[in-house]
C-alpha atoms as a PDB file:
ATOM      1  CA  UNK A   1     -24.176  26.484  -9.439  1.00  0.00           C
ATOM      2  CA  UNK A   2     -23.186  27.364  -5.602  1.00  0.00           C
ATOM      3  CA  UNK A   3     -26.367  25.374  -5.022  1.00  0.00           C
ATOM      4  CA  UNK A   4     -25.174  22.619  -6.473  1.00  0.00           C
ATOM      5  CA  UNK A   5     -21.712  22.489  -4.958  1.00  0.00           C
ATOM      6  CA  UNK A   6     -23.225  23.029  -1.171  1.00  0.00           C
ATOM      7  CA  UNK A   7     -25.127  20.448  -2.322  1.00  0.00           C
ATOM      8  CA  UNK A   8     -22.447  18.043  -2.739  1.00  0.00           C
ATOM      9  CA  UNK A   9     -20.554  19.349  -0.108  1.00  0.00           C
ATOM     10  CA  UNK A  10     -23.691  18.046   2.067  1.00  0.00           C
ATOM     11  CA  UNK A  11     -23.554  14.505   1.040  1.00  0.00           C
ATOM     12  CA  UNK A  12     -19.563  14.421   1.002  1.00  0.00           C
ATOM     13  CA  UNK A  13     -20.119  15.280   4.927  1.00  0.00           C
ATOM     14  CA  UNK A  14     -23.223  12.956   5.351  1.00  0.00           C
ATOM     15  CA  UNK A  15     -21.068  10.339   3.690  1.00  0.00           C
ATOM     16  CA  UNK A  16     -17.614  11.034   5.422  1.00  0.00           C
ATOM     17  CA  UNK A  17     -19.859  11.071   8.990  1.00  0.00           C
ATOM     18  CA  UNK A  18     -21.271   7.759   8.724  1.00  0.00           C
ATOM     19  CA  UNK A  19     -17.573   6.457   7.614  1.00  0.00           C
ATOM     20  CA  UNK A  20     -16.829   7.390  10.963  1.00  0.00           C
ATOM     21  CA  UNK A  21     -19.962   6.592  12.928  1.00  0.00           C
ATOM     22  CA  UNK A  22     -18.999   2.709  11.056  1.00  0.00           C
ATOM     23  CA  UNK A  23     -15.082   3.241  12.041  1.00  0.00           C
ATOM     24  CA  UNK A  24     -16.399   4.136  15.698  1.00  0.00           C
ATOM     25  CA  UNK A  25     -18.822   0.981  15.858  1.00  0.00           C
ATOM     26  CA  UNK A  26     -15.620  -1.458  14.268  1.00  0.00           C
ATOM     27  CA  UNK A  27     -13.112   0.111  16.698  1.00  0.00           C
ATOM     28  CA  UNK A  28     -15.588  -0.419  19.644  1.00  0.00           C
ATOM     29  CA  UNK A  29     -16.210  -3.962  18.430  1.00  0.00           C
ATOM     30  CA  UNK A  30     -12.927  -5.072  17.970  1.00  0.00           C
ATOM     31  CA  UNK A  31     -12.058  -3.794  21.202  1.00  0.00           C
ATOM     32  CA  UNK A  32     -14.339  -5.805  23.232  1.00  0.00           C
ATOM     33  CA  UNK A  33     -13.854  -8.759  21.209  1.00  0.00           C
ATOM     34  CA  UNK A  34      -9.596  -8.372  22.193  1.00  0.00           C
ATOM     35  CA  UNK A  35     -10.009  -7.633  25.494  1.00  0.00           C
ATOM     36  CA  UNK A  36     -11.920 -11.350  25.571  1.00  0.00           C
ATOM     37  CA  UNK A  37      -8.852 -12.646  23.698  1.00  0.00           C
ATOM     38  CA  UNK A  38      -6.461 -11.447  26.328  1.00  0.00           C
ATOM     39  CA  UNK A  39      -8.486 -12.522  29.126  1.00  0.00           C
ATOM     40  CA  UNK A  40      -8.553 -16.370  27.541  1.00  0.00           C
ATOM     41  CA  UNK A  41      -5.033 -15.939  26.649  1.00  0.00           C
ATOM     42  CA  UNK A  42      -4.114 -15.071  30.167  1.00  0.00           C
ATOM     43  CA  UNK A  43      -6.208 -17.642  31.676  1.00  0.00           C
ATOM     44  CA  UNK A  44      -4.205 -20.315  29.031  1.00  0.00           C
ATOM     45  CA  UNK A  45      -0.979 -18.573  30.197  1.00  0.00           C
ATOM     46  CA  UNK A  46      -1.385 -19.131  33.660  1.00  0.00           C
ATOM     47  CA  UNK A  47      -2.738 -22.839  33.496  1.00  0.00           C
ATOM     48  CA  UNK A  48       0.412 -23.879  31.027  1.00  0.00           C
ATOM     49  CA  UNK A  49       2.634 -21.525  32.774  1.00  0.00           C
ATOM     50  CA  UNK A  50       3.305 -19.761  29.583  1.00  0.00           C
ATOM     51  CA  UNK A  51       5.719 -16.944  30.578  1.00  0.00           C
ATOM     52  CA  UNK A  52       7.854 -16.401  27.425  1.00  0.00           C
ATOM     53  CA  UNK A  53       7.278 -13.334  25.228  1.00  0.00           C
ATOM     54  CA  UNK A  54       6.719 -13.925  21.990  1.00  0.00           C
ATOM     55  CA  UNK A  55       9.672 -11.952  19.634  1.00  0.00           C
ATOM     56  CA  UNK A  56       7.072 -12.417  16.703  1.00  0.00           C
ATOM     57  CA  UNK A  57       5.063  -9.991  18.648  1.00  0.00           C
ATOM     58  CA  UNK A  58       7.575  -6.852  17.951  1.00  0.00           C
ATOM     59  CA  UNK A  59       7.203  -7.572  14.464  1.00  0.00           C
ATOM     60  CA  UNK A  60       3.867  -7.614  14.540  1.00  0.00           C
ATOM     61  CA  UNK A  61       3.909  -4.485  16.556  1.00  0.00           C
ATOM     62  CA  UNK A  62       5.684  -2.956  13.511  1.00  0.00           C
ATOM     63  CA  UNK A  63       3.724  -3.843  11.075  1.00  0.00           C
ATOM     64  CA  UNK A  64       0.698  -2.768  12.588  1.00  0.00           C
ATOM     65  CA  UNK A  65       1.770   0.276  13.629  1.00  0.00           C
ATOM     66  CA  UNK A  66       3.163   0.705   9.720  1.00  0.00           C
ATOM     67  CA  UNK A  67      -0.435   0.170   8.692  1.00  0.00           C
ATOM     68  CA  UNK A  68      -1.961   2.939  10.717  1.00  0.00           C
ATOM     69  CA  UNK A  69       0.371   5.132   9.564  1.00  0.00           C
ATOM     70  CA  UNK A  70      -0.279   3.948   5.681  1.00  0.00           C
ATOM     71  CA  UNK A  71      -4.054   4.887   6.593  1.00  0.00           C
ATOM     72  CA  UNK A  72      -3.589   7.826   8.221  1.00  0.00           C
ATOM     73  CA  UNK A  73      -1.753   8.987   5.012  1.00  0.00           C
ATOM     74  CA  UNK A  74      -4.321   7.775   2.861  1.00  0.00           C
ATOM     75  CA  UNK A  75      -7.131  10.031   5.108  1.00  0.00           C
ATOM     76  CA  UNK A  76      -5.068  12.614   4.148  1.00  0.00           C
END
């Protein structure tokens, strides 16, 4: 029976490590792709001479950041 718990306790791990192996490869991913996004978006900014901040954007910044917390609860 111990056998058979270790056992599961094995692929539990295997599965939970390539969760996060994927999560790694996604974050990395995104990333790059962004950091293309900013650099077009700063290139559009400075050929229209867009200066203004968006106030949309602290909203968004809420709700994202209330989403990471939702999954980080849900990890738990």
């Amino acid at each position: 029976m111990s056998n058979i718990k270790d056992e599961s306790m094995l692929e539990l791990l295997e599965v939970y490590m390539e969760m996060v192996e994927k999560q790694d490869e996604i974050i990395y991913r995104m990333s790059h792709l962004l950091k293309e996004y900013v650099t077009e978006l700063q290139h559009l900014r400075n050929i229209h001479q867009f200066l203004d901040y968006d106030p949309e954007q602290k909203q968004d910044e809420a709700i994202l950041e209330e989403c990471i917390e939702q999954y980080e609860t849900m990890k738990e």
